[in-house]
Protein backbone atom coordinates (compact mmCIF):
# COMPACT_ATOMS: atom_id res chain seq x y z
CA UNK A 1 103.24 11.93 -15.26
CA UNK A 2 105.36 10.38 -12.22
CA UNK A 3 107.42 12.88 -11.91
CA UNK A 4 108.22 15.51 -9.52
CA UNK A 5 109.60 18.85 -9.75
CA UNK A 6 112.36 17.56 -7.36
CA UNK A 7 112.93 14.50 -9.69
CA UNK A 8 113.77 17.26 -12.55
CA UNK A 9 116.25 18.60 -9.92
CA UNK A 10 117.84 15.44 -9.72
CA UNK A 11 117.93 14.63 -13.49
CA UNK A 12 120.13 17.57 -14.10
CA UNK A 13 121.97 17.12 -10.99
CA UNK A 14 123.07 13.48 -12.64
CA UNK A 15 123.89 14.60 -16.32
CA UNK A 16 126.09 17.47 -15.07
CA UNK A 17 127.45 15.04 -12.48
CA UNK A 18 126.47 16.84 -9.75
CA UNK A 19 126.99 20.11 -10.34
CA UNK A 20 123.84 21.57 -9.15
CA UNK A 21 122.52 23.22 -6.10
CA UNK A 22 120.74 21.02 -3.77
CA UNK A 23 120.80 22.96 -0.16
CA UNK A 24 121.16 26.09 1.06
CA UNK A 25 124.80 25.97 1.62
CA UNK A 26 125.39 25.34 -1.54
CA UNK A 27 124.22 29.38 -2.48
CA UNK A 28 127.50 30.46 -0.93
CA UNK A 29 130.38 31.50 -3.38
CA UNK A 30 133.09 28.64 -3.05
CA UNK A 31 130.79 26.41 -1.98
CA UNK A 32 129.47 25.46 -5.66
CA UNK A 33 132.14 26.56 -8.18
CA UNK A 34 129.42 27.19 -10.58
CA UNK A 35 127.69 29.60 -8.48
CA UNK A 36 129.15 32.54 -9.97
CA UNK A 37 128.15 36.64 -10.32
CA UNK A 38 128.69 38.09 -13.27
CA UNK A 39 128.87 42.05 -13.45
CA UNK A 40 129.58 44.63 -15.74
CA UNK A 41 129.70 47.39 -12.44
CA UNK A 42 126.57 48.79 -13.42
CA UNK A 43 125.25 49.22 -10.06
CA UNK A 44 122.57 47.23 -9.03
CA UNK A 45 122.47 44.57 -12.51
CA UNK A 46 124.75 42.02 -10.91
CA UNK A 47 123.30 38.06 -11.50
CA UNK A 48 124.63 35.55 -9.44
CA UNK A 49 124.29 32.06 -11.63
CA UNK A 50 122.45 29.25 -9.42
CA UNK A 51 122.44 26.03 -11.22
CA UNK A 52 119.41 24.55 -10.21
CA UNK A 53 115.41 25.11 -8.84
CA UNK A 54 115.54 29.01 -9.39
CA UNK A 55 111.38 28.88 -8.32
CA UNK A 56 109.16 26.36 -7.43
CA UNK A 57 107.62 23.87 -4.97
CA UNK A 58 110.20 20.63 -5.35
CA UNK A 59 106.83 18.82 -4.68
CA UNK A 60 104.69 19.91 -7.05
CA UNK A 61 103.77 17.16 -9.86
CA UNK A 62 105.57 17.68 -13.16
CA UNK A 63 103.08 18.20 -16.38
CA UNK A 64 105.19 19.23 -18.97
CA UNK A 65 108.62 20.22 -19.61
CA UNK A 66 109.72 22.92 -21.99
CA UNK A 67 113.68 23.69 -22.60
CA UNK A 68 114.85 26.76 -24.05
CA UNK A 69 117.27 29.43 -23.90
CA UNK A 70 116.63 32.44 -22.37
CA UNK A 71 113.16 33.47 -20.12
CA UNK A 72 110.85 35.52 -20.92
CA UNK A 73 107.41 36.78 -20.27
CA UNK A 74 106.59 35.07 -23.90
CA UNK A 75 107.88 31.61 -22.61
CA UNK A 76 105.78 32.57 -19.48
CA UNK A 77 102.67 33.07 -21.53
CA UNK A 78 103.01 30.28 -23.77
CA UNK A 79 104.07 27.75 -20.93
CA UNK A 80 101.12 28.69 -19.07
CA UNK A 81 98.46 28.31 -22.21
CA UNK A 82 100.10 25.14 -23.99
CA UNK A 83 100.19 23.08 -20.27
CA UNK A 84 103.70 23.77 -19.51
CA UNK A 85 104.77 23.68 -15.69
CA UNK A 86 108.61 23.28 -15.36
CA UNK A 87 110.90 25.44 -17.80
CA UNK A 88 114.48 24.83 -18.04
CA UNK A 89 115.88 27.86 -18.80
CA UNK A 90 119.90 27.36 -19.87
CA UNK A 91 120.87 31.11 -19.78
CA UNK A 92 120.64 32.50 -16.16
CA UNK A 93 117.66 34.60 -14.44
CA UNK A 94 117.27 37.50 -12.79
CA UNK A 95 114.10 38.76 -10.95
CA UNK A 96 111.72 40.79 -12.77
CA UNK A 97 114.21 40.76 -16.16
CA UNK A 98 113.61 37.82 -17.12
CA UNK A 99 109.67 38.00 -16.30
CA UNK A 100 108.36 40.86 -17.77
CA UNK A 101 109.61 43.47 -15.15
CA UNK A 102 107.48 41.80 -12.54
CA UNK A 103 108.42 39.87 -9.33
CA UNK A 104 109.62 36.14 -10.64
CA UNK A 105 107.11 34.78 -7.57
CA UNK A 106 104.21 36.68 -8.72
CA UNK A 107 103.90 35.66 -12.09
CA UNK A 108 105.37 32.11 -11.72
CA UNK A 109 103.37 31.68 -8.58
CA UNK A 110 100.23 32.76 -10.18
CA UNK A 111 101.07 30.09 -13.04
CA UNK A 112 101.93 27.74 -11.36
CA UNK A 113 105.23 26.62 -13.08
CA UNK A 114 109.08 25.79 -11.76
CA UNK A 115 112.01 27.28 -13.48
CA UNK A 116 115.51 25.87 -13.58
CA UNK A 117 118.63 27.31 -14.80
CA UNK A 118 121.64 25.61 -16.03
CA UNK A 119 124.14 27.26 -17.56
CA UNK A 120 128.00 27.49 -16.66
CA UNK A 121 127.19 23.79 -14.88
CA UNK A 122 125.88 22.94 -18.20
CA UNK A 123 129.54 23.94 -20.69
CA UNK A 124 132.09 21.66 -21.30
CA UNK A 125 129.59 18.58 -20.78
CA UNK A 126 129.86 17.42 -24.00
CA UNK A 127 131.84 18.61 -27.67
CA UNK A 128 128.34 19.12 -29.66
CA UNK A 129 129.36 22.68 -30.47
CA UNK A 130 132.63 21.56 -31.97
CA UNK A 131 131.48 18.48 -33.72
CA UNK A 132 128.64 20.77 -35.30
CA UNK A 133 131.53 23.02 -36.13
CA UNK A 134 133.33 19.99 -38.28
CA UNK A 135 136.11 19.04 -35.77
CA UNK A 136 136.79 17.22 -32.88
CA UNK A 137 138.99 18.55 -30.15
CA UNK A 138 141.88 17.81 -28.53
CA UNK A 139 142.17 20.47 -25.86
CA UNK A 140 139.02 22.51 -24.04
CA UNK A 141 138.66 25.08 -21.44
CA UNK A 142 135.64 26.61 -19.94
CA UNK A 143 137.70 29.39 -18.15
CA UNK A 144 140.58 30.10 -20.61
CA UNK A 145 143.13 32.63 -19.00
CA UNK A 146 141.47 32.23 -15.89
CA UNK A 147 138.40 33.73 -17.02
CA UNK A 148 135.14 31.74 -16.00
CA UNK A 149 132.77 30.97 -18.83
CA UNK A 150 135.80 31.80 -21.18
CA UNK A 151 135.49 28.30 -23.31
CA UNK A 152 138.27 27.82 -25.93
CA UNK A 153 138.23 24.45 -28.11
CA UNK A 154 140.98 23.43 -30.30
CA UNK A 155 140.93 20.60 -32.50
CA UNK A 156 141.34 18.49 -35.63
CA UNK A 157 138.88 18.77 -38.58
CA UNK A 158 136.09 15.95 -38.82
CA UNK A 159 136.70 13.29 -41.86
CA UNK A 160 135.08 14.70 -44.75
CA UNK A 161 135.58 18.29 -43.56
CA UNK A 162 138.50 19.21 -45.77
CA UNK A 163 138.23 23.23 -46.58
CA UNK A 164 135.98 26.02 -45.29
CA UNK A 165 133.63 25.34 -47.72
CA UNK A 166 132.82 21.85 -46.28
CA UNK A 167 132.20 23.13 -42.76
CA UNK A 168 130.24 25.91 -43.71
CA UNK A 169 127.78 23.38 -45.82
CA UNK A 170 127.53 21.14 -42.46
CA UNK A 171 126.63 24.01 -40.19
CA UNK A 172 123.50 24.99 -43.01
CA UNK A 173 122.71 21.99 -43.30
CA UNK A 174 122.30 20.90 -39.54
CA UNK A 175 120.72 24.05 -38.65
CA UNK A 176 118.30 24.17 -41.64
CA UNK A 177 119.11 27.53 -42.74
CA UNK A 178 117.03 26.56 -45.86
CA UNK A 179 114.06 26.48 -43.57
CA UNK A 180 114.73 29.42 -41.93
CA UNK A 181 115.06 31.25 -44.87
CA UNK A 182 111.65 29.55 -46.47
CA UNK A 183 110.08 30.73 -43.42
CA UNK A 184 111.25 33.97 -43.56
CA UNK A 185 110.42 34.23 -47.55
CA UNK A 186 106.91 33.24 -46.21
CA UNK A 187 106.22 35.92 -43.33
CA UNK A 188 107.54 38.76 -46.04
CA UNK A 189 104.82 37.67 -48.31
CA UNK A 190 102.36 36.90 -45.79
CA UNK A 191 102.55 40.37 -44.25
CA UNK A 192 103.83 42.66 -48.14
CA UNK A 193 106.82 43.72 -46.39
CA UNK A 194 109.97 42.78 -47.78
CA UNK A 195 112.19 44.19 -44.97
CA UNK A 196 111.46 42.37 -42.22
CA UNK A 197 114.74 40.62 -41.23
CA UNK A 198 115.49 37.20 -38.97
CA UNK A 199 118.24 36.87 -36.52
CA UNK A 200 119.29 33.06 -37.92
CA UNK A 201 119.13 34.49 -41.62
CA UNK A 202 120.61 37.45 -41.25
CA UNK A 203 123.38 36.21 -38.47
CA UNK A 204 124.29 32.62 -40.41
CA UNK A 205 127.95 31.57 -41.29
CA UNK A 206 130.10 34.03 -42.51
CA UNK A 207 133.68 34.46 -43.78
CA UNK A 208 135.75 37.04 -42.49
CA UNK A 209 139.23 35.68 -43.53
CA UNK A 210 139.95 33.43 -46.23
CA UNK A 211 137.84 31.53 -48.31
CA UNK A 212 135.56 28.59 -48.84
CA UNK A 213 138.33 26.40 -50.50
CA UNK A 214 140.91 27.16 -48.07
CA UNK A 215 142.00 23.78 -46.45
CA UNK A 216 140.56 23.30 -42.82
CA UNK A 217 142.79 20.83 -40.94
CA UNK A 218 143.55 22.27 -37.40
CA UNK A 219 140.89 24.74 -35.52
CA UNK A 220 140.83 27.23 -32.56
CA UNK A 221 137.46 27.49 -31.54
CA UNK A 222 136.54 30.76 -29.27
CA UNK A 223 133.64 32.74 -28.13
CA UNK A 224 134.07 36.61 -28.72
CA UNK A 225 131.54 37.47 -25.82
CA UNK A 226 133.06 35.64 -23.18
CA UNK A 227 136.18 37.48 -22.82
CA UNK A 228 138.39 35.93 -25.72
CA UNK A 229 141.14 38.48 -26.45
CA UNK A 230 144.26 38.43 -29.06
CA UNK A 231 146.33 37.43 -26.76
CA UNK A 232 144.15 34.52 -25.72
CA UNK A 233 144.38 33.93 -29.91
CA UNK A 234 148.30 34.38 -29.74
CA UNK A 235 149.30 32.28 -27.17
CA UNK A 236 146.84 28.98 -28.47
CA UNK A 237 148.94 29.38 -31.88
CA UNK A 238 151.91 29.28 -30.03
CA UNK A 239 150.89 26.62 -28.39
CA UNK A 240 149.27 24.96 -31.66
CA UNK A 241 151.58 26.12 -34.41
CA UNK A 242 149.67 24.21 -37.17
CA UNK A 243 146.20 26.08 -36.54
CA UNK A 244 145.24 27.18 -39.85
CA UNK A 245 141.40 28.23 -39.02
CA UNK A 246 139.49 30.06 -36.33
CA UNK A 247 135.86 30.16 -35.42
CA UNK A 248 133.94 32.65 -33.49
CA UNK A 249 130.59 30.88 -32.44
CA UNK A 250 127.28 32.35 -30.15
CA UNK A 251 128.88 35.57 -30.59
CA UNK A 252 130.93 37.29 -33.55
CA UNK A 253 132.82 40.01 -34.41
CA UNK A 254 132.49 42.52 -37.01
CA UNK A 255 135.43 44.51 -39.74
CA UNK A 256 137.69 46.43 -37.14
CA UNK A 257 137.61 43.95 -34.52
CA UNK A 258 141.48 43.59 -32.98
CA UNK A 259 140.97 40.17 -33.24
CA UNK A 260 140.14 39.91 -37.11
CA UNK A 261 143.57 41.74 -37.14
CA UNK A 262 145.22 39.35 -34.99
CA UNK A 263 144.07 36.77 -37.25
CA UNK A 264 145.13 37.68 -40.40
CA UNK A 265 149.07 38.03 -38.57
CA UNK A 266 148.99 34.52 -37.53
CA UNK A 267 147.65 33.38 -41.30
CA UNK A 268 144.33 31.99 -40.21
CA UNK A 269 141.48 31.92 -41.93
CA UNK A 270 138.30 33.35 -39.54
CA UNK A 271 135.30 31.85 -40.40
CA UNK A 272 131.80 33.45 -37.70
CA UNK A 273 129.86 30.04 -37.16
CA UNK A 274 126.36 29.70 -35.42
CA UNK A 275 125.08 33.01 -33.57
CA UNK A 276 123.70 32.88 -30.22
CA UNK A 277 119.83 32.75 -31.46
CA UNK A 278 120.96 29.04 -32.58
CA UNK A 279 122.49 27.58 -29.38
CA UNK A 280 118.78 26.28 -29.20
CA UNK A 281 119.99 23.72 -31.31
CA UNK A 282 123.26 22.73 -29.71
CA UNK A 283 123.00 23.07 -26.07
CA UNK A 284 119.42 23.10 -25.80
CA UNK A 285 118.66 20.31 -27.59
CA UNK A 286 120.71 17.88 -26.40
CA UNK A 287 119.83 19.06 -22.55
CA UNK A 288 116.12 17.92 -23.89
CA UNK A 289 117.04 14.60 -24.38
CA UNK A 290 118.73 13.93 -21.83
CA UNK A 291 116.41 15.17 -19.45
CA UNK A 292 113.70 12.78 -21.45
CA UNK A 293 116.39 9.83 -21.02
CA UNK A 294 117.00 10.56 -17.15
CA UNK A 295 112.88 11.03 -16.72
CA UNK A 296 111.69 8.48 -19.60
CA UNK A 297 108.13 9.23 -19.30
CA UNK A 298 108.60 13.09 -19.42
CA UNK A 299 107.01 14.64 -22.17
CA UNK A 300 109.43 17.50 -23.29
CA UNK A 301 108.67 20.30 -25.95
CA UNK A 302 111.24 23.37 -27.03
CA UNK A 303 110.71 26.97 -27.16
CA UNK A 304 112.82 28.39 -29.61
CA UNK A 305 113.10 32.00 -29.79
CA UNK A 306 112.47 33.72 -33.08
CA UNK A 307 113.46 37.78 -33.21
CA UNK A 308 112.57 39.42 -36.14
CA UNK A 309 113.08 43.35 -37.54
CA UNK A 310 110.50 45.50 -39.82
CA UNK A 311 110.13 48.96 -40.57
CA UNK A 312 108.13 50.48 -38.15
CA UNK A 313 105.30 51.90 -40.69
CA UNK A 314 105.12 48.40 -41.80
CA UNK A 315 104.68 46.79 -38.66
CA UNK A 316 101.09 45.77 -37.35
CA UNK A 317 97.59 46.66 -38.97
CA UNK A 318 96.88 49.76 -39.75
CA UNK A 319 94.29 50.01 -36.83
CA UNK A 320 96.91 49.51 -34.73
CA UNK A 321 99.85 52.09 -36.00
CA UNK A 322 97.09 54.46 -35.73
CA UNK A 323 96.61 53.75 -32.31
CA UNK A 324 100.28 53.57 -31.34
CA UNK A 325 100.99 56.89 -33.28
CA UNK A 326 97.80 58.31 -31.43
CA UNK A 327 98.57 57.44 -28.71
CA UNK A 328 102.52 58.86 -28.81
CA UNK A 329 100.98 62.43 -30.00
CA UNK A 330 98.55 63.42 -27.47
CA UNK A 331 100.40 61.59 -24.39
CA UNK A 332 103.87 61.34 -25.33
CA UNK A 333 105.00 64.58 -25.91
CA UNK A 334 106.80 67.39 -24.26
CA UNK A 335 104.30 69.32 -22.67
């Protein structure tokens, strides 16, 4: 491949039109706007975002590219044994959290593969999580009530899109729930345990308010995790009277939620979209291609996380639950 890792830095530098780091100066707050700490004041978990080469010699020659989400010591491991040397991570990364609770420079270094993050400098590129949503908007924010990484959409429904109904049939049928759900059908027979759960099957579209007939014509489009509040709801009806439907996407909310409440005041139906273990498919993707466009003779896989839930007396071999439960009785217990 012709490539360099530094020609990867420059290929996301030009589809986010410039937005990432490129010298040292740039690592100052105010310098980059989308350098930007995020905190929950737990002392000491701070991570600062850094659009950009998080790790990596900007000279070393690019094998293969692999996209994904969120970094992990899996995506490490598979990376290293599949050929993989440059990971574009879109979720930010933090030393020793992200790989495996060890030093970032140790286990990358001893791999040999570049990681880049890009993810506030990534939203409000492009309207693919609306569109897969069923509308088209008018107005977007990626810091609604001057909160940063607060995105807000509202629009008009897609042609064709007429009622709930019709969106929720788009969103399956772009994301291949049926697949999911095949697949997961398959690993419960595979392994004779019928509890094992999937985060896409078990998080898919959902209705919270309303139904699947009720007409879909003008939608405000949040994310629950980001910040969103009621009032944030309240004051985008006032300012877009004829809203009749809201969607919660990457994250949702559950019954008892203030915001299910404030929904059902202003008359809006509240329909939870794609969860967060699908943004895979709409940021992720896209980022894939266009990294392929920008470096045409890239080759470019995905890693797609895939979480799943069983009962722990069901999960494993039995050699190995009699090992783990060994292992918890004579060294595990309060002496």
């Amino acid at each position: 491949m012709p490539y360099r890792v530094k020609d990867v830095l420059q290929a996301l530098d030009d589809l986010t039109g410039g937005r990432c780091l490129k010298t040292s100066g740039d690592y100052s707050h105010g310098a980059n706007p989308f350098v930007v700490t995020k905190t929950s004041d737990i002392p000491g978990k701070a991570v600062t975002e850094m659009p950009g080469l998080v790790w990596g010699d900007p000279e070393m020659p690019v094998k293969k590219i692999a996209v994904m989400m969120t970094l992990n010591e899996s995506a490490i491991e598979l990376a290293a044994a599949t050929g993989v040397n440059v990971i574009v991570a879109h979720h930010p990364i933090a030393d020793a959290s992200n790989s495996g609770g060890v030093l970032l420079k140790y286990y990358l270094g001893v791999y040999g593969i570049a990681v880049f993050e890009l993810h506030e400098a990534f939203h409000g590129l492009h309207p693919g999580i609306p569109y897969l949503h069923g509308h088209k908007p008018y107005f977007a924010s990626v810091a609604y009530g001057g909160i940063p990484g607060n995105i807000a959409y509202v629009g008009d429904a897609l042609p064709g899109i007429k009622t709930v109904g019709d969106m929720m049939d788009r969103l399956d049928t772009l994301m291949n729930v049926k697949g999911d759900e095949l697949m997961l059908e398959a690993e419960q027979k595979l392994r004779g345990c019928g509890e094992i759960k999937e985060t896409s099957v078990a998080a898919r579209c959902k209705i919270l308010l309303g139904s699947r007939d009720k007409p879909m014509k003008k939608v405000i489009h949040m994310f629950p995790h980001t910040g969103f509040t009621p009032a944030h709801l309240e004051a985008l009806v006032a300012e877009n009277p004829q809203a009749d439907t809201l969607i919660a996407s990457i994250s949702r909310v559950y019954p008892g939620h203030a915001l299910i409440a404030k929904a059902d005041e202003l008359g809006l139906s509240f329909i939870c979209g794609n969860s967060h273990a699908l943004e895979i498919f709409e940021n992720g993707m896209p980022l894939a291609y266009a990294i392929r466009q920008h470096l045409p003779e890239s080759e470019v896989v995905i890693f797609r996380e895939r979480v799943t839930s069983t009962p722990l007396d069901e999960f494993g071999a039995a050699e190995i639950r009699e090992y783990a439960s060994d292992i918890a009785a004579n060294y595990l217990k309060k002496k």
